[in-house]
Protein backbone atom coordinates (compact mmCIF):
# COMPACT_ATOMS: atom_id res chain seq x y z
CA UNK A 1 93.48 119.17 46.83
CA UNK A 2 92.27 116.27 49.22
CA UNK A 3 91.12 116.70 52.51
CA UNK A 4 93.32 115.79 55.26
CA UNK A 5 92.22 113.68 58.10
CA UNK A 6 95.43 112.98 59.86
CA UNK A 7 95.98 109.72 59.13
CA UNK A 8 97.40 106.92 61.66
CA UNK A 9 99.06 109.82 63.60
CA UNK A 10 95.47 110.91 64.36
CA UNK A 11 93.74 107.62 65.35
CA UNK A 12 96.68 107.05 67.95
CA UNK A 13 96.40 110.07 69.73
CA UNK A 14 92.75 109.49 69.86
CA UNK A 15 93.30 106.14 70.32
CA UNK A 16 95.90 107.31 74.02
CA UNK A 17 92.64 109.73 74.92
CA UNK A 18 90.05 107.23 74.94
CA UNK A 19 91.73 104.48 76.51
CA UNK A 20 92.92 107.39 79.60
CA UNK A 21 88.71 107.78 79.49
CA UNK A 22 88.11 104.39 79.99
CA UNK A 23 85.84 104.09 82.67
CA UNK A 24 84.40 107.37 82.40
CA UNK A 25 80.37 107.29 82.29
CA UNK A 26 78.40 108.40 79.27
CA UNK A 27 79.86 110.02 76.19
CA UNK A 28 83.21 111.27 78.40
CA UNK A 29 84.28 107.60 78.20
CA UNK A 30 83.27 107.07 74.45
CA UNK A 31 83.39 110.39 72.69
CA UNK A 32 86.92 111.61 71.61
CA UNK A 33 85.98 115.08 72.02
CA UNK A 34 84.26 115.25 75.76
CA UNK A 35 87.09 112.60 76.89
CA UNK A 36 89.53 115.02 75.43
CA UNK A 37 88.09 117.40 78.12
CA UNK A 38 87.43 114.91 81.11
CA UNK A 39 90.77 113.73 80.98
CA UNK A 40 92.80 117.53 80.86
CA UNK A 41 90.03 118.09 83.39
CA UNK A 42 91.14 114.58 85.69
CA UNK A 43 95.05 115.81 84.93
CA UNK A 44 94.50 119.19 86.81
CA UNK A 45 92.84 117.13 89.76
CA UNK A 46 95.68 115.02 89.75
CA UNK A 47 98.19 117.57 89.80
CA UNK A 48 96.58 119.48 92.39
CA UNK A 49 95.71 116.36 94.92
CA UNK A 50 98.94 114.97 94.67
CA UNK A 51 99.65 118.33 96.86
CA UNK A 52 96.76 118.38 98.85
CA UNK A 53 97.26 114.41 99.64
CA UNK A 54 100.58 115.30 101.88
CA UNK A 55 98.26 117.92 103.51
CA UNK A 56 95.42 115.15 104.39
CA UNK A 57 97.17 113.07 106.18
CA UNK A 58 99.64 115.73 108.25
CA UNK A 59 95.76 116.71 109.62
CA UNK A 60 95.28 113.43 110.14
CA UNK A 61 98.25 112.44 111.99
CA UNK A 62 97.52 115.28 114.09
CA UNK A 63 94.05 114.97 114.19
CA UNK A 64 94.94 111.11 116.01
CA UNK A 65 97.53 112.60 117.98
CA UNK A 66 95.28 115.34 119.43
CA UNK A 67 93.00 112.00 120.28
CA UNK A 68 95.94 110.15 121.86
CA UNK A 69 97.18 112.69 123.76
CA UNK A 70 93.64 114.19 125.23
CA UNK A 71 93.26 110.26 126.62
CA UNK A 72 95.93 111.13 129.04
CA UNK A 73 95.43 114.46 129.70
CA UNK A 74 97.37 116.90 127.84
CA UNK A 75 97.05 119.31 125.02
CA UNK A 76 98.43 119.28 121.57
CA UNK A 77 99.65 122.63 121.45
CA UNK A 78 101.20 122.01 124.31
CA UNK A 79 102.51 119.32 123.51
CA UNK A 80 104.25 119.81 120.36
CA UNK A 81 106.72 122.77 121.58
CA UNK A 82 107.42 120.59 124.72
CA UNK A 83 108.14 117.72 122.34
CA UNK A 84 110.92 120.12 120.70
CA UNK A 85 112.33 121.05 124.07
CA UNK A 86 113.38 117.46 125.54
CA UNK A 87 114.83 116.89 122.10
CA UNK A 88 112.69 114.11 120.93
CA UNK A 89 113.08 113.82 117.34
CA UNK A 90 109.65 112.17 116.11
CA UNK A 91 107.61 113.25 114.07
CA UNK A 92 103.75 113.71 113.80
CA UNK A 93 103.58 110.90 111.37
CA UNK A 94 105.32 108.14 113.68
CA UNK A 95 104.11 110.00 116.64
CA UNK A 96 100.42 108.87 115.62
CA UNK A 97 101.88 105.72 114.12
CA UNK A 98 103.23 105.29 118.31
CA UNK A 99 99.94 105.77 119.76
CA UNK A 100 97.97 103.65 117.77
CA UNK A 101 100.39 100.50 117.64
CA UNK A 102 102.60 100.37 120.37
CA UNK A 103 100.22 102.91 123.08
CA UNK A 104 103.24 102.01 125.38
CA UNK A 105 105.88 103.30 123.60
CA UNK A 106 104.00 106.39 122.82
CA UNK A 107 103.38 106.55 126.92
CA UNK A 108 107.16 106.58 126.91
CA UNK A 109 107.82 109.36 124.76
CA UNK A 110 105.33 111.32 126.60
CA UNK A 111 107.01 110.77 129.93
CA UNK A 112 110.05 111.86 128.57
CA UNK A 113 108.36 114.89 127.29
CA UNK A 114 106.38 115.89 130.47
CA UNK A 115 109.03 117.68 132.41
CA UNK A 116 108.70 120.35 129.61
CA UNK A 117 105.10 120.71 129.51
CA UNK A 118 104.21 124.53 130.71
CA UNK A 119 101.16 123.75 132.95
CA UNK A 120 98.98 126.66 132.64
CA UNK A 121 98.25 129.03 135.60
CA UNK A 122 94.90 129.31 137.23
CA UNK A 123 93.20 132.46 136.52
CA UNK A 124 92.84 134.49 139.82
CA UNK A 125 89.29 135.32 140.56
């Protein structure tokens, strides 16, 4: 009986891996069988960054908040459960979005929010 190779079924699927490794350096991006690994490898990154991506930039967002908001004076943490006490319905996205566009806008929404602010006591000595 003659060997079977696969035939045109074969060379397409092959054909779909190597052209997903295109770009890849060394034999990744030219050898069926390492691209065959570099590429389920580069789908598991994928996967998993598409999740992580959302969790970059809510650390961001806060991280330029926190920046903002030290500028004039307050804390984050403080800030945040004040921000849900006047009722203000932004979020840390368009919060940071606020401070770096429109800085008075963002000095708005901060006035409206410092009436809530607990100002910490000063430790008796």
């Amino acid at each position: 009986m003659p060997r079977s190779t696969g035939g045109p079924t074969h060379s397409r699927k092959r054909k779909r891996i190597l052209k997903r490794a295109r770009g890849f350096r060394g034999g990744p991006g030219v050898q069926y069988r390492q691209a065959l690994e570099f590429t389920r490898k580069a789908d598991v990154y994928a996967y998993r960054d598409r999740r992580q991506k959302k969790r970059h930039f809510r650390s961001l967002w806060i991280t330029r908040l926190n920046a903002a908001l030290k500028a004039r004076g307050i804390n984050y943490n403080r800030f945040i459960p004040a921000l849900a006490l006047s009722g203000c319905a932004l979020n840390r996205k368009m919060l940071s979005e606020l401070a770096i566009s429109d800085p008075a806008a963002f000095d708005a929404v901060i006035e409206k929010v410092r009436p809530h602010l607990n100002v910490p006591k000063a430790k008796a000595a």
